[in-house]
C-alpha atoms as a PDB file:
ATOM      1  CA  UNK A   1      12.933 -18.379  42.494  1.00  0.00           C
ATOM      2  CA  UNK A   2      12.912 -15.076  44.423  1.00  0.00           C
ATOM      3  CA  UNK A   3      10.798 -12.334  43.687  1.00  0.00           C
ATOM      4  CA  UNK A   4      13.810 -10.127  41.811  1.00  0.00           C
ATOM      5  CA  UNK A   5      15.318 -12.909  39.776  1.00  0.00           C
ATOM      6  CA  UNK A   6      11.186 -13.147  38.345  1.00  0.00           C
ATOM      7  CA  UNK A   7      10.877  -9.549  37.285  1.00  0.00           C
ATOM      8  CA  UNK A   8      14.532  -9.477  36.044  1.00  0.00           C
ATOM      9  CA  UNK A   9      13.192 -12.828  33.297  1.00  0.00           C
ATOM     10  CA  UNK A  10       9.665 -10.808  32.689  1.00  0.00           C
ATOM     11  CA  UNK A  11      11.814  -7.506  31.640  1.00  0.00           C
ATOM     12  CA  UNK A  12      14.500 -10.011  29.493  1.00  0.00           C
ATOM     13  CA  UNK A  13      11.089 -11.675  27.894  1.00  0.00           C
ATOM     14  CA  UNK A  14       9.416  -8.366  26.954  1.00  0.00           C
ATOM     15  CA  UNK A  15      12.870  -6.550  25.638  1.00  0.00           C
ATOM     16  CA  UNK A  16      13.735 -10.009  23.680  1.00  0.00           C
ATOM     17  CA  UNK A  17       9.718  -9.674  22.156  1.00  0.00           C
ATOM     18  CA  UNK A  18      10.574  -5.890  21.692  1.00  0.00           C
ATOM     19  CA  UNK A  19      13.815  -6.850  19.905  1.00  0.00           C
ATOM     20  CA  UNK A  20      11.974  -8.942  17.884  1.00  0.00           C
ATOM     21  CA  UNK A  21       9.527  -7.041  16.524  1.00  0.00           C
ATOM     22  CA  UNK A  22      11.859  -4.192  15.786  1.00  0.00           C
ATOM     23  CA  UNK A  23      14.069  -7.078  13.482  1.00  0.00           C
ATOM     24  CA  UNK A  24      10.512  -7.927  11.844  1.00  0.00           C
ATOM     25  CA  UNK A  25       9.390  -4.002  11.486  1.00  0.00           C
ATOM     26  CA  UNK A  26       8.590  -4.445   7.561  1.00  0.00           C
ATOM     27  CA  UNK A  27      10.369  -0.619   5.814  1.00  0.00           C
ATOM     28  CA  UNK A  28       9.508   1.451   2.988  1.00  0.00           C
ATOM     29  CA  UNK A  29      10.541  -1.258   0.057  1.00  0.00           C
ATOM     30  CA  UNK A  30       8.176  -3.856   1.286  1.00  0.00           C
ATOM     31  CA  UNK A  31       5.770  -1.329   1.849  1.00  0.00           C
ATOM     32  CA  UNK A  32       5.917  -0.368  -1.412  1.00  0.00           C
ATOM     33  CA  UNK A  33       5.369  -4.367  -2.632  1.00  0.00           C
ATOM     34  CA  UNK A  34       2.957  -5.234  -0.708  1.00  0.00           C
ATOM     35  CA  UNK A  35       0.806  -2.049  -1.672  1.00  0.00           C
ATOM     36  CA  UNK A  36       1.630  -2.376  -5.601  1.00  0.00           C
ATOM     37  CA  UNK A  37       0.566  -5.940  -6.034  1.00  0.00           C
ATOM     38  CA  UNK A  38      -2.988  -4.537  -3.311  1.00  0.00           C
ATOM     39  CA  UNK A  39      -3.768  -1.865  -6.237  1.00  0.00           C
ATOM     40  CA  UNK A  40      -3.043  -4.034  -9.704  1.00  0.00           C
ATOM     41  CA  UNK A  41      -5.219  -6.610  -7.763  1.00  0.00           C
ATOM     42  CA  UNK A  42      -7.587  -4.022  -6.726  1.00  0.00           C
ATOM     43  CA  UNK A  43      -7.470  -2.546 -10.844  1.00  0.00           C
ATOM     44  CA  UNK A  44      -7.958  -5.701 -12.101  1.00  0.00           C
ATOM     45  CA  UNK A  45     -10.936  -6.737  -9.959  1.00  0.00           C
ATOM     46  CA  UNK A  46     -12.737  -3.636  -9.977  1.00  0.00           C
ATOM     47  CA  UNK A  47     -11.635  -1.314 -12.366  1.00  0.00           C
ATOM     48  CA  UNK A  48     -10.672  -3.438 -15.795  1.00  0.00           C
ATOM     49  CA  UNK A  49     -13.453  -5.210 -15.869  1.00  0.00           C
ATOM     50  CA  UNK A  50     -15.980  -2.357 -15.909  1.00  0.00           C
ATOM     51  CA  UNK A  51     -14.017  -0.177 -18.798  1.00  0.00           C
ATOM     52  CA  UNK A  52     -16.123  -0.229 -21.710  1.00  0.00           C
ATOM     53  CA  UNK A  53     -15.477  -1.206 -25.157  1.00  0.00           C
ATOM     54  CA  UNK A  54     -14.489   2.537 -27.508  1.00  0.00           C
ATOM     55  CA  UNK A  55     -14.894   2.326 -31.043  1.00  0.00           C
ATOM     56  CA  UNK A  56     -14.173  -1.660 -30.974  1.00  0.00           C
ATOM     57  CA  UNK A  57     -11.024  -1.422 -28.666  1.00  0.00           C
ATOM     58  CA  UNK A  58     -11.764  -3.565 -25.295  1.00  0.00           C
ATOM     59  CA  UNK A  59     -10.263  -1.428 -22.869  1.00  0.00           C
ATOM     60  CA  UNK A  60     -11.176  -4.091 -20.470  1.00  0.00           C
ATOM     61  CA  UNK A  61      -7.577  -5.974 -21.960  1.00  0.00           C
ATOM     62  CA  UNK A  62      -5.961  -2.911 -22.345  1.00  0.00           C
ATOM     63  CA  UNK A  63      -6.484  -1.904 -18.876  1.00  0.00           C
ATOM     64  CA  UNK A  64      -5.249  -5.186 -17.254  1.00  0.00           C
ATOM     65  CA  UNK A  65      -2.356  -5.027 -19.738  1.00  0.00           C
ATOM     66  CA  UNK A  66      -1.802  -1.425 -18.311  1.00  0.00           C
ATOM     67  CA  UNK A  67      -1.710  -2.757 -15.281  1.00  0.00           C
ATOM     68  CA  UNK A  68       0.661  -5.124 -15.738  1.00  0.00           C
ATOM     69  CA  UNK A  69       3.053  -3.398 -17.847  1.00  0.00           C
ATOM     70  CA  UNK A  70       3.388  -0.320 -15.397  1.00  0.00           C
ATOM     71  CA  UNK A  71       4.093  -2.088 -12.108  1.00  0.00           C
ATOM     72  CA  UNK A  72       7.518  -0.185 -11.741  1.00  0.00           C
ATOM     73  CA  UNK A  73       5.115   3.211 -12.766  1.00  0.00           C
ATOM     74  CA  UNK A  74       2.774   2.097 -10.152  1.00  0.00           C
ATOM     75  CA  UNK A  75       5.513   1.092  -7.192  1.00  0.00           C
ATOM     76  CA  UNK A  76       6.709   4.692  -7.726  1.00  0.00           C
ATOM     77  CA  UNK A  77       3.420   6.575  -7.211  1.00  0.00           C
ATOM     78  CA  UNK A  78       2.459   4.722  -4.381  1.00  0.00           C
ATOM     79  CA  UNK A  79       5.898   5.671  -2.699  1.00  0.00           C
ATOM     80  CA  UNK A  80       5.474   8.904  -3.898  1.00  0.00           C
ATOM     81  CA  UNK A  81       2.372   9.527  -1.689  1.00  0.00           C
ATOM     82  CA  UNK A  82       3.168   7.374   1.313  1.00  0.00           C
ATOM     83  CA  UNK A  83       4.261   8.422   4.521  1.00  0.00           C
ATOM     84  CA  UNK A  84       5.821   6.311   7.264  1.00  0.00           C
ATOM     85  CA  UNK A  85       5.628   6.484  11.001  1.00  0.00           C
ATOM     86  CA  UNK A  86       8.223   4.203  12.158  1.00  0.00           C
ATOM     87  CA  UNK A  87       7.641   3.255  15.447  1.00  0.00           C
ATOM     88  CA  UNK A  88      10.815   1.325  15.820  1.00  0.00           C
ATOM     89  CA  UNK A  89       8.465  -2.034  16.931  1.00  0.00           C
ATOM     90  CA  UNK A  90       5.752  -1.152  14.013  1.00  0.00           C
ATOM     91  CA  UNK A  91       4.861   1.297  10.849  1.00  0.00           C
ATOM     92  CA  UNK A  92       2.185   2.879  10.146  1.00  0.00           C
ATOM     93  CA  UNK A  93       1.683   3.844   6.596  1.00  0.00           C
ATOM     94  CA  UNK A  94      -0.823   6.372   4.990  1.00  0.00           C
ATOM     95  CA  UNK A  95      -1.120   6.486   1.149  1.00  0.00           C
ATOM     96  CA  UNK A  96      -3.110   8.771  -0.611  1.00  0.00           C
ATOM     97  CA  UNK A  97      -4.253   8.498  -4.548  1.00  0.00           C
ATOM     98  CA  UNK A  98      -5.768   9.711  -7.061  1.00  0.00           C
ATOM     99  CA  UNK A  99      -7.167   7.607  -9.956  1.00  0.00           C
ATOM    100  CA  UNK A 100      -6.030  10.717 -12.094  1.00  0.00           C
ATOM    101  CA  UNK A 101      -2.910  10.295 -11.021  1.00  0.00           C
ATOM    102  CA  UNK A 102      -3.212   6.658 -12.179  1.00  0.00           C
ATOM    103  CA  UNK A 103      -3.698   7.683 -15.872  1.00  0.00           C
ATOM    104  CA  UNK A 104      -0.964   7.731 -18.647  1.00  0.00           C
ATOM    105  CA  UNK A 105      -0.318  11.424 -19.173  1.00  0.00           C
ATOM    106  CA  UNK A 106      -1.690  11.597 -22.463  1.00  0.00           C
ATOM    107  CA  UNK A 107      -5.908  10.860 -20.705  1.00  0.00           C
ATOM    108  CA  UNK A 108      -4.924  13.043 -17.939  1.00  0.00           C
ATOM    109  CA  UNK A 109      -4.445  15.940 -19.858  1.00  0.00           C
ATOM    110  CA  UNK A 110      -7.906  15.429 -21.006  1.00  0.00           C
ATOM    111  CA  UNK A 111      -9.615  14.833 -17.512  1.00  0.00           C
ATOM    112  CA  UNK A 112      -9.865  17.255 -14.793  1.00  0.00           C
ATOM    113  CA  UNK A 113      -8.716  15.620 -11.235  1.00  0.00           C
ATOM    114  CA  UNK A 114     -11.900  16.162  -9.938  1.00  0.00           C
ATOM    115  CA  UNK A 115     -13.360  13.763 -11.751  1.00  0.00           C
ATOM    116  CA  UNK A 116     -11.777  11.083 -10.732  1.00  0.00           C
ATOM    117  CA  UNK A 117     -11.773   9.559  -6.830  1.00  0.00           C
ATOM    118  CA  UNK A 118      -9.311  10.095  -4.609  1.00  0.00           C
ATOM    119  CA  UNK A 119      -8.509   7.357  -1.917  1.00  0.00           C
ATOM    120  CA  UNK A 120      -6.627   7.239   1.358  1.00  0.00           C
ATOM    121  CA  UNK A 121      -5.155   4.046   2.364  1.00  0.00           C
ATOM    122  CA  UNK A 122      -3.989   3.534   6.586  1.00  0.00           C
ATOM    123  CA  UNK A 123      -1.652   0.306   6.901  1.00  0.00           C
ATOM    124  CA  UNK A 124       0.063  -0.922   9.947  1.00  0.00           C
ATOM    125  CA  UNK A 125       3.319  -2.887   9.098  1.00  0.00           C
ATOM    126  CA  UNK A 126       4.396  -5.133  12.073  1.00  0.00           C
ATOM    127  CA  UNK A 127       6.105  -8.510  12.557  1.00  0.00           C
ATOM    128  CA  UNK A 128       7.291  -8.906   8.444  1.00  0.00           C
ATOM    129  CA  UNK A 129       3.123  -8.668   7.925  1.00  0.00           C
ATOM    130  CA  UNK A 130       0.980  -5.617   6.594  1.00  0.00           C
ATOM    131  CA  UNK A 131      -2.280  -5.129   7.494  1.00  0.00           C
ATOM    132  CA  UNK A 132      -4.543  -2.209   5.782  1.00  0.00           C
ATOM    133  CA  UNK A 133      -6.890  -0.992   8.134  1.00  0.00           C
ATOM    134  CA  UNK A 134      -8.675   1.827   6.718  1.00  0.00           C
ATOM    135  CA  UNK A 135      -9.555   2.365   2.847  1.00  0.00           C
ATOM    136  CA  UNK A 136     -11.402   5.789   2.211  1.00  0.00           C
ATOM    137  CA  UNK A 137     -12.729   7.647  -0.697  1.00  0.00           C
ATOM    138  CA  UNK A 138     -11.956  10.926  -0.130  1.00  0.00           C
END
């Protein structure tokens, strides 16, 4: 093989791998899935289980049932507070909540935001995969 019929394969390899990875460049929907079913297994794990017990209600149950019932709810507020930098090959996603935010409207009324923490999740999306990177409390 000559010299020029090389590069010309190298530059069809690495625009077939760019190609590629702009097909597998996960959007905003996905996104959104893959970050809802994060936080209810986040709440679950973390949250739920240290809720206390009020005047014999478990909240512990009620929490995880919360959870579970409100996954459209959730899926929403997490859109609501992402933004996307598409790169055309990858996405980088930053999400920023509030556990106030989290609340049915009826405790929130009751709480102050400040309160509550405030998180800021960073998440690259690349080749159909997501892969959160940084996870603050702000």
């Amino acid at each position: 093989m000559k010299r020029g019929s090389i590069g010309i394969w190298i530059g069809l390899a690495i625009a077939a791998v760019g190609i590629g990875m702009a097909a597998t460049n996960p959007g905003e929907a996905a996104y959104d899935e893959y970050a809802t079913a994060r936080l209810s297994e986040y709440l679950n794990r973390e949250v739920c289980p240290d809720a206390p017990d009020v005047l014999g209600i478990d909240l512990e149950d009620l929490c995880a049932d919360l959870v579970e019932d409100n996954q459209d709810d959730l899926r929403e507020i997490i859109s609501d507070n992402t933004q996307r930098s598409n790169y055309g090959v990858l996405s980088l996603y930053q999400t920023n909540l509030s556990a106030h935010r989290l609340l049915p409207a009826e405790i929130r009324s009751f709480l102050p935001p400040q309160l509550l923490p405030a998180y800021r999740f960073k998440t690259v999306g690349i080749l159909g995969n997501f892969v959160t990177y940084e996870a603050k409390k702000q």
